[in-house]
Protein backbone atom coordinates (compact mmCIF):
# COMPACT_ATOMS: atom_id res chain seq x y z
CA UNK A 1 -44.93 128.01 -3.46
CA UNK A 2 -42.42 125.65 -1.67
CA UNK A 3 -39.19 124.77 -3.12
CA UNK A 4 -37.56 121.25 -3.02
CA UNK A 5 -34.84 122.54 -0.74
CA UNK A 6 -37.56 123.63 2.07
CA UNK A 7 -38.87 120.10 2.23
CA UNK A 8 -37.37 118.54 5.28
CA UNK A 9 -38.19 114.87 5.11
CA UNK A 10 -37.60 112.89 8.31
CA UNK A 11 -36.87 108.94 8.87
CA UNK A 12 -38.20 107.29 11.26
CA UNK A 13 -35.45 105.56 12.96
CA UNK A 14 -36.32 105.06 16.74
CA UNK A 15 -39.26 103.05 17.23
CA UNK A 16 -40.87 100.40 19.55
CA UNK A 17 -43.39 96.92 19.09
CA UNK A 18 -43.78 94.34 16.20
CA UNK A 19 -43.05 96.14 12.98
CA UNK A 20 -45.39 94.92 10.24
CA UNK A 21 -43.13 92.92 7.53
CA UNK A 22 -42.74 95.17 4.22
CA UNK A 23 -45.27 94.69 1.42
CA UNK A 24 -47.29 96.32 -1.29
CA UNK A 25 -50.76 97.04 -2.20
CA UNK A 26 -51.73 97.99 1.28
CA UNK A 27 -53.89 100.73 2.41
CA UNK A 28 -53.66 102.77 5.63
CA UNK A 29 -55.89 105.18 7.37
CA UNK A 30 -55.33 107.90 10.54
CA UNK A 31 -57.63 107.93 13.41
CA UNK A 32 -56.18 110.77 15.65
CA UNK A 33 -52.58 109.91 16.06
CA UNK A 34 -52.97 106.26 14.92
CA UNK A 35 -51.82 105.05 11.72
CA UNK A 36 -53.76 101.87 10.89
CA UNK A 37 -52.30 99.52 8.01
CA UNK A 38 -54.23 96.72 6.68
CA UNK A 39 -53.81 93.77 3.72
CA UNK A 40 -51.04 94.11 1.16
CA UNK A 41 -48.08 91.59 1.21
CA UNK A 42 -44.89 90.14 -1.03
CA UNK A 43 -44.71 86.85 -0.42
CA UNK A 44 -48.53 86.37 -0.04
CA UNK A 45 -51.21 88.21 1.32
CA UNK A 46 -51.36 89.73 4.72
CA UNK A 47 -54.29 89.88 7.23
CA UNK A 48 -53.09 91.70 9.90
CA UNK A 49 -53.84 95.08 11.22
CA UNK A 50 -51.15 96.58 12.25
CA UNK A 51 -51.16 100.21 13.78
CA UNK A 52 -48.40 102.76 14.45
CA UNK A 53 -48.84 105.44 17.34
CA UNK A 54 -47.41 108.73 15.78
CA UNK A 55 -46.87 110.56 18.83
CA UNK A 56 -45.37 107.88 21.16
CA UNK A 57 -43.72 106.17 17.99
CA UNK A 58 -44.86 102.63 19.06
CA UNK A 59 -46.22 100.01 16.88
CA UNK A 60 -48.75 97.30 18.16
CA UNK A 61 -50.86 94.87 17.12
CA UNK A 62 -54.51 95.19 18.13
CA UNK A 63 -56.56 92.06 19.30
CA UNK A 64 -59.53 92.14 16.96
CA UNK A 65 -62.41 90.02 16.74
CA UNK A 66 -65.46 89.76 15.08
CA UNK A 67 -65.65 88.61 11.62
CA UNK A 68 -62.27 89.08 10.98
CA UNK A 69 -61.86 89.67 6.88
CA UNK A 70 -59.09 87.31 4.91
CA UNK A 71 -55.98 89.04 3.72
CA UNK A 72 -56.44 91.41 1.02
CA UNK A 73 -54.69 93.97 -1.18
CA UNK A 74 -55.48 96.88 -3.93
CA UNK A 75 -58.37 97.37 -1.41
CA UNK A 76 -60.74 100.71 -0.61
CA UNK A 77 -60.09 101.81 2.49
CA UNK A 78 -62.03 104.48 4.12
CA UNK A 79 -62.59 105.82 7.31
CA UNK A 80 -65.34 107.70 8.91
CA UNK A 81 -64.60 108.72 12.44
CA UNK A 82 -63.09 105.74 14.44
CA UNK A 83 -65.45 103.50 11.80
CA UNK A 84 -63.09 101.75 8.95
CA UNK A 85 -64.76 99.96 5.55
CA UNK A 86 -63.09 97.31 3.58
CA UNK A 87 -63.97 97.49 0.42
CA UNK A 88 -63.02 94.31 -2.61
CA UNK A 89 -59.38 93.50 -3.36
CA UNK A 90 -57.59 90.91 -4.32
CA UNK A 91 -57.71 87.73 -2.12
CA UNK A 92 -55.01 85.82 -4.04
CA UNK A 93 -53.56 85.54 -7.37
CA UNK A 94 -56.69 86.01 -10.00
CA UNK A 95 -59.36 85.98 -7.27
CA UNK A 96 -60.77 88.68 -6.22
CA UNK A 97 -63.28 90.28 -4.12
CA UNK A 98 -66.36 92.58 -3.66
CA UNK A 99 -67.37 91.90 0.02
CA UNK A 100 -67.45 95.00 2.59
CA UNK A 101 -66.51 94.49 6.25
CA UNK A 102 -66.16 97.67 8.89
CA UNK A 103 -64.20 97.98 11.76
CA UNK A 104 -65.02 99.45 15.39
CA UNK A 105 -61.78 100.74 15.85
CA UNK A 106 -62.61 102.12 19.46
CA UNK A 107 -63.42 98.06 20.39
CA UNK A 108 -61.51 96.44 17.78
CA UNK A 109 -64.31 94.75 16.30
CA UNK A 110 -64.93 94.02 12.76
CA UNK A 111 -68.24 93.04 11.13
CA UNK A 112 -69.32 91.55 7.50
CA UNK A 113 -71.91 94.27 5.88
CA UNK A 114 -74.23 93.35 3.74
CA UNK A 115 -75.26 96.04 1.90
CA UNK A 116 -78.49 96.21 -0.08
CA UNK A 117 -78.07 96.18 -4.17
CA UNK A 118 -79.00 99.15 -6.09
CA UNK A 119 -82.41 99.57 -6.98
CA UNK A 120 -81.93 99.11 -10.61
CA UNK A 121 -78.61 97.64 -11.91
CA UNK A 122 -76.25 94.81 -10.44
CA UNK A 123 -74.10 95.29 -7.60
CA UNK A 124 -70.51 96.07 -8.43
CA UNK A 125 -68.55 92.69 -9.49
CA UNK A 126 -65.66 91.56 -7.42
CA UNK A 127 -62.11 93.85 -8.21
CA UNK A 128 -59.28 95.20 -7.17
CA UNK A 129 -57.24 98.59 -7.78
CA UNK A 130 -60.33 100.84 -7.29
CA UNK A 131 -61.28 103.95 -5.58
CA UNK A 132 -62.94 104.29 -2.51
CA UNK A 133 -63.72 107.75 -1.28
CA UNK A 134 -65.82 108.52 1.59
CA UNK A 135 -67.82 112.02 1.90
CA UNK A 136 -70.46 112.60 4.48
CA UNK A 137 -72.12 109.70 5.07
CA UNK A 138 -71.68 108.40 1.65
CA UNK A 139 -68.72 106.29 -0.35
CA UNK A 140 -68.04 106.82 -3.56
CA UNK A 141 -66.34 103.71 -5.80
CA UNK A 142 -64.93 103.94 -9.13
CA UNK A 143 -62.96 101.85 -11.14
CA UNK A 144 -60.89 99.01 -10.93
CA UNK A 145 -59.57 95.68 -12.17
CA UNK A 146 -62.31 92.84 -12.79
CA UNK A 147 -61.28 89.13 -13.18
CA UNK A 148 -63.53 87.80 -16.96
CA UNK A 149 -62.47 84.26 -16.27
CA UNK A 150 -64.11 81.89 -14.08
CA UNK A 151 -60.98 80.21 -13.32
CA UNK A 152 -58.68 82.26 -11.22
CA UNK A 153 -55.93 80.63 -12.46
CA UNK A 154 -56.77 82.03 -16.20
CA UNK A 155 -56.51 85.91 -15.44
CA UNK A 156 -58.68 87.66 -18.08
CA UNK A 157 -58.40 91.50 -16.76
CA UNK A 158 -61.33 93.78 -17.69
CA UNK A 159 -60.33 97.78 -16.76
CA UNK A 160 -63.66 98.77 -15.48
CA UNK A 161 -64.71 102.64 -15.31
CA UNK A 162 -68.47 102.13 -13.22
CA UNK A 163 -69.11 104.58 -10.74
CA UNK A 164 -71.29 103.57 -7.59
CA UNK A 165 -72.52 105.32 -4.57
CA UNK A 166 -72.69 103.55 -1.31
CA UNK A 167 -75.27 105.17 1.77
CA UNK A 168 -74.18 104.72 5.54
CA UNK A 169 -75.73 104.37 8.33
CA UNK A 170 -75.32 106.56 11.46
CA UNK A 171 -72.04 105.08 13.93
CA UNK A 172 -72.53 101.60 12.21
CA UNK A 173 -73.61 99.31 9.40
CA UNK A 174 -74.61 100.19 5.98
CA UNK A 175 -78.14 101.09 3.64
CA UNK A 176 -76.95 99.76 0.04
CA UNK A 177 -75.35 100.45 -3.17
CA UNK A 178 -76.97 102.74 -5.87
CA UNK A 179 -76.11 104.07 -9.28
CA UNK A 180 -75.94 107.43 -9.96
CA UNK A 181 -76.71 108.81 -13.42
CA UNK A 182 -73.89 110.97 -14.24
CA UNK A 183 -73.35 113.84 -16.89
CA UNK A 184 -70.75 114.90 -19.33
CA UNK A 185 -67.69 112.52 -20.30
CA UNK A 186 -67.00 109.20 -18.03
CA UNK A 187 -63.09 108.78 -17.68
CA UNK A 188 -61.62 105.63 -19.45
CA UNK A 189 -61.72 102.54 -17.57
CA UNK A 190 -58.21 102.15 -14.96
CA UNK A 191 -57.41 100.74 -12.08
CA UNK A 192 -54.09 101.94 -9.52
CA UNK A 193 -55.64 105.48 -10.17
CA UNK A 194 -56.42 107.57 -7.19
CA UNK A 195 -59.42 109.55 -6.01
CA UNK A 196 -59.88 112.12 -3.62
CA UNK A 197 -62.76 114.35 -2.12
CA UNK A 198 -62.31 118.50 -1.76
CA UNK A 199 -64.83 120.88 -0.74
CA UNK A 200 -63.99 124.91 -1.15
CA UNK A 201 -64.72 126.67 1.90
CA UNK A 202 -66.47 129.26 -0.24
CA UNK A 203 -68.46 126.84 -2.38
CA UNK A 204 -70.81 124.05 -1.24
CA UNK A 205 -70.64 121.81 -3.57
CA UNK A 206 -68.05 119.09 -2.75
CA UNK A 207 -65.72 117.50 -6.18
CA UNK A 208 -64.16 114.21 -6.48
CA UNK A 209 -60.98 114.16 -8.47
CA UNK A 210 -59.09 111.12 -10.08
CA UNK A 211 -55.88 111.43 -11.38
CA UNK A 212 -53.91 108.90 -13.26
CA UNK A 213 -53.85 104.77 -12.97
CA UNK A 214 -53.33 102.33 -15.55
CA UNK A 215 -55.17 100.78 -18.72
CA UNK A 216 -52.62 98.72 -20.67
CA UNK A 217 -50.89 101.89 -20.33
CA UNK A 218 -49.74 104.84 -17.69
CA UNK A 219 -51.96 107.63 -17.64
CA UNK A 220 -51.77 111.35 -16.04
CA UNK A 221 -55.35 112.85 -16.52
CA UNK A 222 -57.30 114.71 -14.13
CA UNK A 223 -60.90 114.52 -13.38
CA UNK A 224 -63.25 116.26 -11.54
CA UNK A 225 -66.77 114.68 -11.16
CA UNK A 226 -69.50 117.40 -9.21
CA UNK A 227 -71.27 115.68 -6.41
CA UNK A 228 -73.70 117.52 -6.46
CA UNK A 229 -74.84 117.84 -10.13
CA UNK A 230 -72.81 114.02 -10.52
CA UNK A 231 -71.52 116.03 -13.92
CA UNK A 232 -68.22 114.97 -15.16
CA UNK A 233 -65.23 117.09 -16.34
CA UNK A 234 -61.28 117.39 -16.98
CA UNK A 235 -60.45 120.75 -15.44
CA UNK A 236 -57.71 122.69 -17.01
CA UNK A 237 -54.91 122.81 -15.17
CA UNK A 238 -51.45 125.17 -14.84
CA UNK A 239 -48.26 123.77 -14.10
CA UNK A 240 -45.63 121.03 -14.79
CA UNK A 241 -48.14 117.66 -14.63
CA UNK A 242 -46.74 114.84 -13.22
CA UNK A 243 -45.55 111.91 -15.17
CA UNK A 244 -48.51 109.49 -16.36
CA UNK A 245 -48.43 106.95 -13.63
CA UNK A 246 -50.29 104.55 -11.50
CA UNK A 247 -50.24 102.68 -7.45
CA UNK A 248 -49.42 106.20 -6.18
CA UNK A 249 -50.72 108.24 -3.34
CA UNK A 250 -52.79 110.85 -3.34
CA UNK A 251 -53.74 112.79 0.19
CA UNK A 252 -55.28 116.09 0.48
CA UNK A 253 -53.64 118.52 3.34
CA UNK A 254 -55.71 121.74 3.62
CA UNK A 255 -56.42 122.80 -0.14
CA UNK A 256 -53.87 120.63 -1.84
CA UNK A 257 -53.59 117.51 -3.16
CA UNK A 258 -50.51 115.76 -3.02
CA UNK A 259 -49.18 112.62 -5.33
CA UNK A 260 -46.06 110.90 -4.49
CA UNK A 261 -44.29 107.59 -5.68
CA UNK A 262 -46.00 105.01 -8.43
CA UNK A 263 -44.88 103.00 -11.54
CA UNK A 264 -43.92 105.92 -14.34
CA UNK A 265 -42.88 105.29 -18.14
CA UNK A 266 -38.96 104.13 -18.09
CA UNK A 267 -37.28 107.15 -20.07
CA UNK A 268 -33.65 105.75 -19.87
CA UNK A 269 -32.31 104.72 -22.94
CA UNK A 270 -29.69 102.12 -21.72
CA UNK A 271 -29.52 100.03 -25.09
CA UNK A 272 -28.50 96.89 -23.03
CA UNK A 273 -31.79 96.56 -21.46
CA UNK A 274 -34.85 94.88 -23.77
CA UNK A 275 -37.63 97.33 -23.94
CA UNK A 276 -39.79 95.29 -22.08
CA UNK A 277 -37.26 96.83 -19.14
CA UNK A 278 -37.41 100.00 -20.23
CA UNK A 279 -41.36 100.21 -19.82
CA UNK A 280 -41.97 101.83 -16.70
CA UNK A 281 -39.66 102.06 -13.03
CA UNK A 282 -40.58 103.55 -9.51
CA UNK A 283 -40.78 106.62 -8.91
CA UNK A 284 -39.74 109.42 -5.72
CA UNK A 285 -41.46 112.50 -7.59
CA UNK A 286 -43.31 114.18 -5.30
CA UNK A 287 -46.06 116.98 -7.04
CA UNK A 288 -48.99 118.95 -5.98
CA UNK A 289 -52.36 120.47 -7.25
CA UNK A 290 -53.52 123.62 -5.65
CA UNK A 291 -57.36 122.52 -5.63
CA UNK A 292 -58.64 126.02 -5.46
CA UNK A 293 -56.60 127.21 -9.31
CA UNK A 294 -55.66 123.79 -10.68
CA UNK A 295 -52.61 124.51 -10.47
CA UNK A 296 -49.64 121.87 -10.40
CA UNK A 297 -46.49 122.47 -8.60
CA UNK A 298 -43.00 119.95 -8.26
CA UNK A 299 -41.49 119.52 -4.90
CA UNK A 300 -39.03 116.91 -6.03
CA UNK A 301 -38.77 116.50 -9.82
CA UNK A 302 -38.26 112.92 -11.11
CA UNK A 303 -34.82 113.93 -12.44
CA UNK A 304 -33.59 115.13 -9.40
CA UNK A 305 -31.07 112.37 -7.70
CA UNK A 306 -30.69 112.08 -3.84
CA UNK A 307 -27.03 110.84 -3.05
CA UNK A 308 -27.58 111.43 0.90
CA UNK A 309 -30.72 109.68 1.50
CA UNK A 310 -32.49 112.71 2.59
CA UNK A 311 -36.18 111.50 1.31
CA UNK A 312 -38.04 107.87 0.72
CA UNK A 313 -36.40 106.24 -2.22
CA UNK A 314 -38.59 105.20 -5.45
CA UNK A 315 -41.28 103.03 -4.35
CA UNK A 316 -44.92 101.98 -5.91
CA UNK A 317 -47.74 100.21 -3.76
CA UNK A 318 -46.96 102.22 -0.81
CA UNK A 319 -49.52 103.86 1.63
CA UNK A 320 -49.70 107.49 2.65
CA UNK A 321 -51.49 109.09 5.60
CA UNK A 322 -52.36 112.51 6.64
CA UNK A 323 -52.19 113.20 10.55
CA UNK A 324 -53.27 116.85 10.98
CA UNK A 325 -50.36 118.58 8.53
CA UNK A 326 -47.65 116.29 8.55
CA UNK A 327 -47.69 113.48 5.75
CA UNK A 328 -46.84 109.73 6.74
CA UNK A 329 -45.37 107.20 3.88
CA UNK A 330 -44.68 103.50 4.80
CA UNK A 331 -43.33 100.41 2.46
CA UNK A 332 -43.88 100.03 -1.00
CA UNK A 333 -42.36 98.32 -3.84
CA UNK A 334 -39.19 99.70 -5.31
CA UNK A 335 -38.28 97.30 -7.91
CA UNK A 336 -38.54 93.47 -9.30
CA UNK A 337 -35.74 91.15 -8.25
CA UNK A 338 -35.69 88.41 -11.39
CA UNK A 339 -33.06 86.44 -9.73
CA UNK A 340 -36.17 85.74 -7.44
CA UNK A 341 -38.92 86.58 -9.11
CA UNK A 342 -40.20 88.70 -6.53
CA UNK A 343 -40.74 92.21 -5.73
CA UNK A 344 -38.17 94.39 -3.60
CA UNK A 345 -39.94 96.01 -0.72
CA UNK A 346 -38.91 99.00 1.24
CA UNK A 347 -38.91 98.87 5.08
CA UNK A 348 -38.82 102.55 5.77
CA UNK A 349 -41.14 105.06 7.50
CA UNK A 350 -40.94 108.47 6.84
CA UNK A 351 -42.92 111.52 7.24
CA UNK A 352 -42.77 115.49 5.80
CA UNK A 353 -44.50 118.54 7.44
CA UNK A 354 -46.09 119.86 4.62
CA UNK A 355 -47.05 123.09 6.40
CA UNK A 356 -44.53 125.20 9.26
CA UNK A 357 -45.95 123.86 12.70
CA UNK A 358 -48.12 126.22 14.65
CA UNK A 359 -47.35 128.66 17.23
CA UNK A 360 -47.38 127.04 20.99
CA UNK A 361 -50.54 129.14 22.93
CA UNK A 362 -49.26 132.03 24.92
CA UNK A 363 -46.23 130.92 27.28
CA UNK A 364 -47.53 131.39 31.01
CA UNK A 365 -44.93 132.03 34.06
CA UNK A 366 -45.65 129.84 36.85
CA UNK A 367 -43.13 130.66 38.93
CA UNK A 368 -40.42 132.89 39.40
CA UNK A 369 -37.10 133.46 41.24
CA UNK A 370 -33.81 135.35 41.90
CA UNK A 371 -32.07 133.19 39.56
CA UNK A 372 -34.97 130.65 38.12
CA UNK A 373 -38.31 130.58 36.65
CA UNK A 374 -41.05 127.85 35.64
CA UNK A 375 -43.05 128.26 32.54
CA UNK A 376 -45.57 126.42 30.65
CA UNK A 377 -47.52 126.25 27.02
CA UNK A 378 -49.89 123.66 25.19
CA UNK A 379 -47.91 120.89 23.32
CA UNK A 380 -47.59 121.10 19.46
CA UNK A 381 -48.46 117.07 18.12
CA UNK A 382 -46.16 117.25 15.35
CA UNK A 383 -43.30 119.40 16.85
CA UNK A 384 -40.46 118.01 18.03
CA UNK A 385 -38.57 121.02 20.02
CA UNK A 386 -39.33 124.57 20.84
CA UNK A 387 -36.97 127.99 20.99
CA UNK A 388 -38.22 130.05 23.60
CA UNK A 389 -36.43 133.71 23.38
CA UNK A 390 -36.83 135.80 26.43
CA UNK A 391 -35.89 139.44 26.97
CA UNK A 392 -35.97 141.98 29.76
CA UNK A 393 -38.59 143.95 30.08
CA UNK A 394 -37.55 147.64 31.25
CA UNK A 395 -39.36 150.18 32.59
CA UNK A 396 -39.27 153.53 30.67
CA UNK A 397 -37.40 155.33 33.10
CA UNK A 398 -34.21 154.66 34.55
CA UNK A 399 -34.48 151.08 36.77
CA UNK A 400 -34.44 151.40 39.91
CA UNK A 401 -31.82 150.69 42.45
CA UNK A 402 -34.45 148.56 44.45
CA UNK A 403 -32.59 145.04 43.77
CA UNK A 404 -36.05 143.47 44.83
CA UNK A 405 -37.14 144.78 41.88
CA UNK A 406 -37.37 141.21 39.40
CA UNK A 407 -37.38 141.64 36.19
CA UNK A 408 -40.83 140.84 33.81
CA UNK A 409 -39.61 137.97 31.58
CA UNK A 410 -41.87 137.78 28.47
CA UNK A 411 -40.99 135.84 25.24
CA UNK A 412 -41.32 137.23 22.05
C-alpha cells in the first residue's frame, strides 16, 4: 500500500513545439509514447489535435485530413490500437452532438462513421458528459447530458442513464449500435461520471465500473456492470471512498483504478461566502480501488495542503493518460474567475510513476581495458537515470601477482 510521501510527482518543465492553449472538457488518449489531446476549450471550443511525444518531450501538431470533426468537448474518446473514435459532445453552448468520426492515427486521417441503429430501439440522442469505454472490439456508452429543448439557446438538461453497445469492425469503420438487456439495478442517470473496463487475469469475464458524476448533485457510487451476463451491481467496497464528485479521471494501471481531480462538495464554512460558493471547489485528491478486493486506498487526502508545489494543483475537466506505468495529467479547470466570467485553466503537465521502474536487462561488457571499460543494457521508457554498482570479482584464492590478470567487473 503506497503512502503519500512515496509519490514522487514530476513537472514537466523542459519541452519543445506548439503547446496546445489550456482548456477543459478535453479527452486524451496514448498510442505508444504519444499522448493525443483532442476538443475541450475556455474561451470556445477547440478542434485541434494536438499530440505530445513522451519520450522525446516534444509537442506537434499533426496534419490531418479527411473529414475533419468540428470542435468538441465532454466527448468519448477511445482508442483501439492506432484507431481513435469520437464519440457526441458538446459542439457549443446548448448544442450538442451524437455523430462518431475515427481517426487513422498511423496516416492522420479521420473519417465520419455511420453506424447502423440498433435493431429495436432509437439510436442514442445527441449528449455530452458520457462514457465511452472500449473492450475488444466493442464500445460501451453510458450516460450523459441530453439537451430537451429544441432551441439551443433554452438549455433544458435531461441526466440520461441508457446503456448502448457499439460493434467494430476489424482495422476500420464500424457495424452499428445495439441495446443490451441488462439485469439487476440500472445506476441513476449522471453525466461527468467515469467508466472503466478490468478483466482479472484469473477470471474471464471482463466488468465495467462507473464511479461518481453528477445529477443535480455530486455523487461517489460504484458500479460494476458484468459483460458477460450484462447484470448490474454496486460491489462492496473497503476503504476511505473518495469524496462524491464529478469531471474526474479515472485510468486503470495494472489492477487498479485510479481517480484524481474533479468538482467535490465545498466543506469550508467561511460565513462570508453565499452558499451558492460554498457548493462544490476543485479538487487534488488523488485515491485508488484495488479492482481485485474493492478496496479503496488515499494517496493524497483532500485535506492535505501542498505549500511547495510538489503535485498538480486542484483542477476539474482535465485529461489523464496511462503510458505503460507512469500516469500523464494535462490542463483542467481550477476555479471560476467572476471578475471575468470565465473559467481559470491550468497550463501544467505532470506525470507520477505509479509503479518502481523495471530492472534494465542484464548489463553486457563490450569492452574492456587497463583503466576503462564499455558497457551496454536495453533502455527503460520511463526512466530517467540509472546507478550502475560494480565490484571486483576475486578469485577464491589469493590473486595472483600476474598484473595481466584484469579484473571480472560484474554489477550487482
Amino acid at each position: 500500500m503506497a503512502a503519500p510521501s512515496l509519490l514522487n510527482w514530476r513537472r514537466v518543465s523542459s519541452f519543445t513545439g506548439p503547446v496546445p492553449r489550456a482548456r477543459h472538457g478535453h479527452r486524451a488518449v496514448a498510442i505508444r509514447e504519444l499522448m493525443i489531446i483532442f476538443g475541450g476549450g475556455n474561451e470556445g471550443i477547440a478542434d485541434e489535435l494536438h499530440v505530445y511525444n513522451t519520450a522525446t518531450n516534444q509537442w506537434f501538431l499533426p496534419a490531418v485530413r479527411g473529414d475533419i470533426p468540428p470542435g468538441c468537448a465532454a466527448h468519448g474518446f477511445v482508442c483501439d490500437g492506432t484507431r481513435i473514435l469520437v464519440f457526441g459532445g458538446m459542439v457549443e453552448y446548448g448544442r450538442y452532438s451524437n455523430e462518431l468520426y475515427e481517426l487513422q492515427a498511423s496516416r492522420w486521417l479521420w473519417k465520419k462513421v455511420k453506424p447502423h441503429p440498433p435493431p429495436s430501439g432509437l439510436p442514442p440522442c445527441p449528449r455530452l458528459g458520457h462514457s465511452f469505454s472500449l473492450y475488444g472490439n466493442k464500445c460501451y456508452l453510458f450516460g450523459g447530458l441530453a439537451n430537451e429543448s429544441e432551441d439551443s439557446n433554452n438549455n433544458v438538461p435531461r441526466y440520461l442513464n441508457d446503456f448502448y453497445e457499439l460493434e467494430l469492425q476489424h482495422g476500420s469503420g464500424v457495424v452499428g449500435w445495439s441495446i443490451p438487456v441488462t439485469k439487476g439495478v440500472v445506476p441513476s442517470p449522471r453525466e461527468s461520471h467515469t467508466a472503466v473496463i478490468y478483466c482479472k487475469r484469473d477470471s474471464g469475464s471482463p466488468k465495467m465500473y462507473v464511479f461518481g458524476g453528477m445529477c443535480g448533485a455530486r455523487l461517489d457510487d460504484l458500479w460494476q456492470l458484468d459483460l458477460e451476463t450484462m447484470s448490474w451491481s454496486k460491489p462492496e467496497t473497503k476503504g476511505t471512498v473518495p469524496l462524491p464528485r464529478s469531471l474526474h479521471t479515472a485510468s486503470v494501471i495494472g489492477n487498479k483504478m485510479y481517480i484524481f481531480g474533479g468538482w467535490v462538495p465545498h466543506k469550508g464554512e467561511n460565513t462570508e461566502t453565499s452558499p451558492h460558493d460554498c457548493e462544490w471547489r476543485c479538487t487534488s485528491s488523488f485515491s485508488y480501488l484495488n479492482l481485485d478486493t474493492t478496496e479503496w486506498t488515499t494517496l493524497v487526502s483532500d485535506s492535505q495542503e501542498d505549500k511547495k508545489n510538489s503535485r498538480p494543483r486542484p483542477r476539474a475537466g482535465h485529461c489523464a493518460v496511462a503510458v505503460g506505468t507512469r500516469l500523464y495529467f494535462w490542463s483542467g479547470r481550477d476555479g471560476y474567475k467572476k471578475a471575468l466570467n470565465s473559467q481559470v485553466c491550468c497550463k501544467d503537465l505532470w506525470y507520477l510513476d505509479t509503479e518502481k521502474p523495471p530492472a534494465p536487462s542484464q548489463v553486457q561488457l563490450i569492452k574492456a581495458t587497463t583503466n576503462s571499460f564499455h558497457v551496454k543494457w536495453d533502455e527503460v521508457s520511463t526512466v530517467e537515470g540509472y546507478l550502475l554498482q560494480l565490484s571486483t570479482d576475486l578469485p577464491y584464492q589469493a590473486a595472483s601477482s600476474d598484473s595481466s590478470a584484469a579484473p571480472n567487473m560484474q554489477d550487482q
